[in-house]
Protein backbone atom coordinates (compact mmCIF):
# COMPACT_ATOMS: atom_id res chain seq x y z
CA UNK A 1 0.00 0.00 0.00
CA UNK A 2 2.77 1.90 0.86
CA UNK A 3 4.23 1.92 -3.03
CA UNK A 4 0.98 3.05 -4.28
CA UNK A 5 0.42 6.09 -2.20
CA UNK A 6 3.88 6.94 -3.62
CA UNK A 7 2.67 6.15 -7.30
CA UNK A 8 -0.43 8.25 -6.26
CA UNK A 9 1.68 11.01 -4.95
CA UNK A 10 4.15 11.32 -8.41
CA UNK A 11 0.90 10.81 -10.51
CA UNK A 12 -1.06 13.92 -8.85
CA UNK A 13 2.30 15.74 -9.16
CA UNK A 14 3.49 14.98 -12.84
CA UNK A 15 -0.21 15.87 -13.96
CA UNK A 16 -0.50 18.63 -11.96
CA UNK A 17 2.78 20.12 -13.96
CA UNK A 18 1.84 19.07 -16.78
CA UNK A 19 -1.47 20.18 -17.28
CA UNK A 20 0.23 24.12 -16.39
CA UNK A 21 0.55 24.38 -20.10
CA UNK A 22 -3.14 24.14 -20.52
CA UNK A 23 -4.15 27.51 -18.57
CA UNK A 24 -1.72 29.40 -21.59
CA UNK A 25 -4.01 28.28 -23.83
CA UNK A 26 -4.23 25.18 -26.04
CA UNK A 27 -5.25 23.25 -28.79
CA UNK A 28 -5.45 19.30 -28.81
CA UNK A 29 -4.21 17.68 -31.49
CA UNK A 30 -4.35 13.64 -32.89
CA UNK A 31 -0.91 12.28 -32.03
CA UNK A 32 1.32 11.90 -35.15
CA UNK A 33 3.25 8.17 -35.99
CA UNK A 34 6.36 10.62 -35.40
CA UNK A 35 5.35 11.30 -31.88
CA UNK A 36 4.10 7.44 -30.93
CA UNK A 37 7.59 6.70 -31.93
CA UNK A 38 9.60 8.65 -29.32
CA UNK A 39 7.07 7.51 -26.67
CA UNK A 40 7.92 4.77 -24.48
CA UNK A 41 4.47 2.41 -24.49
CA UNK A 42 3.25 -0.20 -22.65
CA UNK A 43 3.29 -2.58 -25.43
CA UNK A 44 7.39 -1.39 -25.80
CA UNK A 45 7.72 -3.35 -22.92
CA UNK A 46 6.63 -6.95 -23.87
CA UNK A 47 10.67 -6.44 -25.31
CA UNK A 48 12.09 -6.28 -21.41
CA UNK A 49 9.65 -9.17 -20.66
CA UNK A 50 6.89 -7.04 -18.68
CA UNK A 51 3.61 -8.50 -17.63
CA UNK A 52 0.38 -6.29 -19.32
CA UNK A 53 -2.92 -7.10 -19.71
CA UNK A 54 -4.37 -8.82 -23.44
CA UNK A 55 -5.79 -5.43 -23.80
CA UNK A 56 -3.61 -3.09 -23.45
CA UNK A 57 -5.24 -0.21 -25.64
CA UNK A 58 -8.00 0.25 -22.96
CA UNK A 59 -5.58 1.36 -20.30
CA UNK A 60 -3.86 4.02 -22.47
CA UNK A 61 -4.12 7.67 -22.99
CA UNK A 62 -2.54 9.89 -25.08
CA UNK A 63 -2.65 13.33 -25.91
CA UNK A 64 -0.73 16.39 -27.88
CA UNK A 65 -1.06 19.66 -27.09
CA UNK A 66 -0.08 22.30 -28.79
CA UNK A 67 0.06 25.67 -26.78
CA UNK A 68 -0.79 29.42 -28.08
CA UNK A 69 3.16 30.34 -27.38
CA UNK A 70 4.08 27.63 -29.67
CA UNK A 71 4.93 24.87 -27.40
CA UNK A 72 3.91 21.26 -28.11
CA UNK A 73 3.53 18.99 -25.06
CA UNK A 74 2.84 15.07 -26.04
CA UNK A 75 1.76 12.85 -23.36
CA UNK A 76 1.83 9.11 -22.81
CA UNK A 77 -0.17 7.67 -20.12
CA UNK A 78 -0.70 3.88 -19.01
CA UNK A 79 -2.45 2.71 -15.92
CA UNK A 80 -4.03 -0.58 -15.33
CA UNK A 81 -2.99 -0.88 -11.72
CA UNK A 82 -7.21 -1.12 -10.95
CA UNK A 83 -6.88 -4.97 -12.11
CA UNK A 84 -4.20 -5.63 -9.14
CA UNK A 85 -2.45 -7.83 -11.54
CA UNK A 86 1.13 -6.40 -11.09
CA UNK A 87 0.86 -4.22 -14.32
CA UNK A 88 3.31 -1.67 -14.52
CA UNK A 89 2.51 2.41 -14.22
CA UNK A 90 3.62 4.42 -17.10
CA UNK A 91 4.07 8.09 -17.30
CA UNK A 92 6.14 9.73 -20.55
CA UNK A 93 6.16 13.31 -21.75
CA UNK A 94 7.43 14.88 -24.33
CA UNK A 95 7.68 19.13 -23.91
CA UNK A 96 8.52 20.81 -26.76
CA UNK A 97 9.82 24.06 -25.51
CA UNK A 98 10.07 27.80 -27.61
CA UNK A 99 12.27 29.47 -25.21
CA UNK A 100 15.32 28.60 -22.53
CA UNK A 101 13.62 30.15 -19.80
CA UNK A 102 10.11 27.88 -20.62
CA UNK A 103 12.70 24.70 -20.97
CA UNK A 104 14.93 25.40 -17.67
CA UNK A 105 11.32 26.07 -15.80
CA UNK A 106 9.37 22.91 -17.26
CA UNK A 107 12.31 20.85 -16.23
CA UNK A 108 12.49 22.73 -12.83
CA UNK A 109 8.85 21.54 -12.54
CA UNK A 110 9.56 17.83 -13.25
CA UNK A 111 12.40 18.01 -11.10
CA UNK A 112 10.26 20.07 -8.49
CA UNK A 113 7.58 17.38 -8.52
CA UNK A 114 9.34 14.59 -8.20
CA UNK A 115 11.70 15.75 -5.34
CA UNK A 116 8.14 16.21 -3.36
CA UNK A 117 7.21 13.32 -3.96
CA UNK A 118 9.29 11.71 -1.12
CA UNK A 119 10.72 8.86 -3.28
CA UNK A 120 13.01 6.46 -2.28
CA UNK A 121 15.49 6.34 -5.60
CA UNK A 122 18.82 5.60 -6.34
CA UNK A 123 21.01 8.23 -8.55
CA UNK A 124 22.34 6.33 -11.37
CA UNK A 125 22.50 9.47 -13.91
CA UNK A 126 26.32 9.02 -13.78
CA UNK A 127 25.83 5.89 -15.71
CA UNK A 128 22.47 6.56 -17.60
CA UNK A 129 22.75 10.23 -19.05
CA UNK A 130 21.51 12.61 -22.34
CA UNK A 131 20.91 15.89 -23.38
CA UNK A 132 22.41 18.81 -21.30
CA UNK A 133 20.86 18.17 -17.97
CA UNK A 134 19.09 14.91 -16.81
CA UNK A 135 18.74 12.55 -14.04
CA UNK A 136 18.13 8.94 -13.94
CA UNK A 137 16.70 7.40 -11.04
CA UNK A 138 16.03 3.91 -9.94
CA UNK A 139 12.45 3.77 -7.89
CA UNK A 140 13.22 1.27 -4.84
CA UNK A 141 10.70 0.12 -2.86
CA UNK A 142 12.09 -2.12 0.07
CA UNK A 143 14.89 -1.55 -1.50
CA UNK A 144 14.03 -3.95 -4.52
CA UNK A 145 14.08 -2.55 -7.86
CA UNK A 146 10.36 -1.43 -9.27
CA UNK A 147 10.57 1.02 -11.93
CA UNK A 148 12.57 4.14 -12.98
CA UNK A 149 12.43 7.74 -13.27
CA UNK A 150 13.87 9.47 -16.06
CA UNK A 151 13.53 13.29 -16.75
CA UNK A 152 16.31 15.44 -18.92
CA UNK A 153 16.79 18.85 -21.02
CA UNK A 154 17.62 18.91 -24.50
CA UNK A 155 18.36 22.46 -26.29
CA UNK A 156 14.67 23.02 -25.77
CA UNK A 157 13.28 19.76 -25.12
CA UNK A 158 12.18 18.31 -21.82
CA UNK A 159 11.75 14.85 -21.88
CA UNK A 160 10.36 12.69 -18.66
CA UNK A 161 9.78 9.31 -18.02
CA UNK A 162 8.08 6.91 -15.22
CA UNK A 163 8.04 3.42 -14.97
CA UNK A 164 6.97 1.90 -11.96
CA UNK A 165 5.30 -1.16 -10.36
CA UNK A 166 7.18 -3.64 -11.51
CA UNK A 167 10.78 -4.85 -11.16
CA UNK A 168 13.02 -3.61 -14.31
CA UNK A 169 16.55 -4.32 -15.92
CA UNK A 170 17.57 -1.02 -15.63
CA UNK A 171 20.69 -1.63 -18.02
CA UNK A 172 17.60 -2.84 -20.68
CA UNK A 173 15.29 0.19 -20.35
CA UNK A 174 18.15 2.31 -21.06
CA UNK A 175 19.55 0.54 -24.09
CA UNK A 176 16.39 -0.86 -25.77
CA UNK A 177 14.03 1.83 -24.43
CA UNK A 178 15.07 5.25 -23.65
CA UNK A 179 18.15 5.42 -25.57
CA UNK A 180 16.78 4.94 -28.67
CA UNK A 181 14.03 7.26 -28.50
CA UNK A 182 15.84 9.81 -27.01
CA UNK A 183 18.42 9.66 -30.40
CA UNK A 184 15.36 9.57 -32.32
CA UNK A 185 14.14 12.64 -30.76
CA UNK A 186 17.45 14.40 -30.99
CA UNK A 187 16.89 14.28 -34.88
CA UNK A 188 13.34 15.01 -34.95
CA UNK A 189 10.66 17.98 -34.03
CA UNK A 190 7.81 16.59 -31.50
């Protein structure tokens, strides 16, 4: 029970941050096959051997934003931890910045939210790094590996990731998960 207030906790506080963009104003847009593709999904982790349910379209959400200052903001959201079957939590956004300032204080935010979020983690962002700041976080609960937190800033990019609820190969979510997208959205506009 314990773990799940925490998941609760980083939930409310990721959204919370997340949905600031909407009160600048905002348009909704149909993600684009360019956008699934830097997104880390649920079904991207049948590769790392995670358990999901058959159907796992009916526990996602997903949503792009494009603000009136020009932003874009694309969200990836996965949560079937109501059928108590060990399912993993997922959490991945993509902002888009236009300016340094908006980039340094979105990532302040993420970083913000997180650190309030009382957490137990370990640091391993000296081994698992991008962009010009990040931080890479193993989520510990008992001190047994069950998920990950990944945020960084790109140029004008903020990128964040949580995986949680279930025990992970850290070493294989960076390689065959993050990595790649992150390369992939190093070359490309969200």
């Amino acid at each position: 029970m314990i773990a799940l207030s925490i998941i609760y906790r980083i939930t409310t506080l990721l959204l919370m941050f997340a949905s600031l963009g909407l009160l600048a104003g905002c348009a909704t847009t149909p993600l684009a096959s360019q956008d699934k593709a830097v997104l880390v999904t649920a079904s991207d982790l049948q590769s790392i051997d995670a358990p999901l349910p058959v159907d796992v379209a009916e526990f996602e959400r997903t949503r792009k934003i494009r603000r009136i200052d020009g932003g874009i903001e694309i969200e990836y959201h996965f949560d079937a931890r109501e059928e108590k079957q060990g399912y993993p939590f997922i959490y991945n956004v993509i902002n888009q910045e236009t300016t340094v300032s908006s980039a340094v204080a979105a990532y302040g935010a993420v970083k913000a939210g997180l650190r309030m979020s009382a957490v137990e983690t370990h640091d391993d962002s000296d081994q698992f790094h991008y962009g010009d700041w990040s931080y890479f976080g193993t989520l510990l609960v008992k001190g047994e590996t069950r998920g990950v937190v990944f945020y960084m800033l790109d140029d004008l990019t903020v990128y964040t990731l949580l995986i949680s609820g279930i025990p992970l190969d850290v070493d294989k979510v960076w390689d065959q998960l993050l990595l790649p997208r992150l390369e992939m959205l190093s070359h490309t506009d969200a």
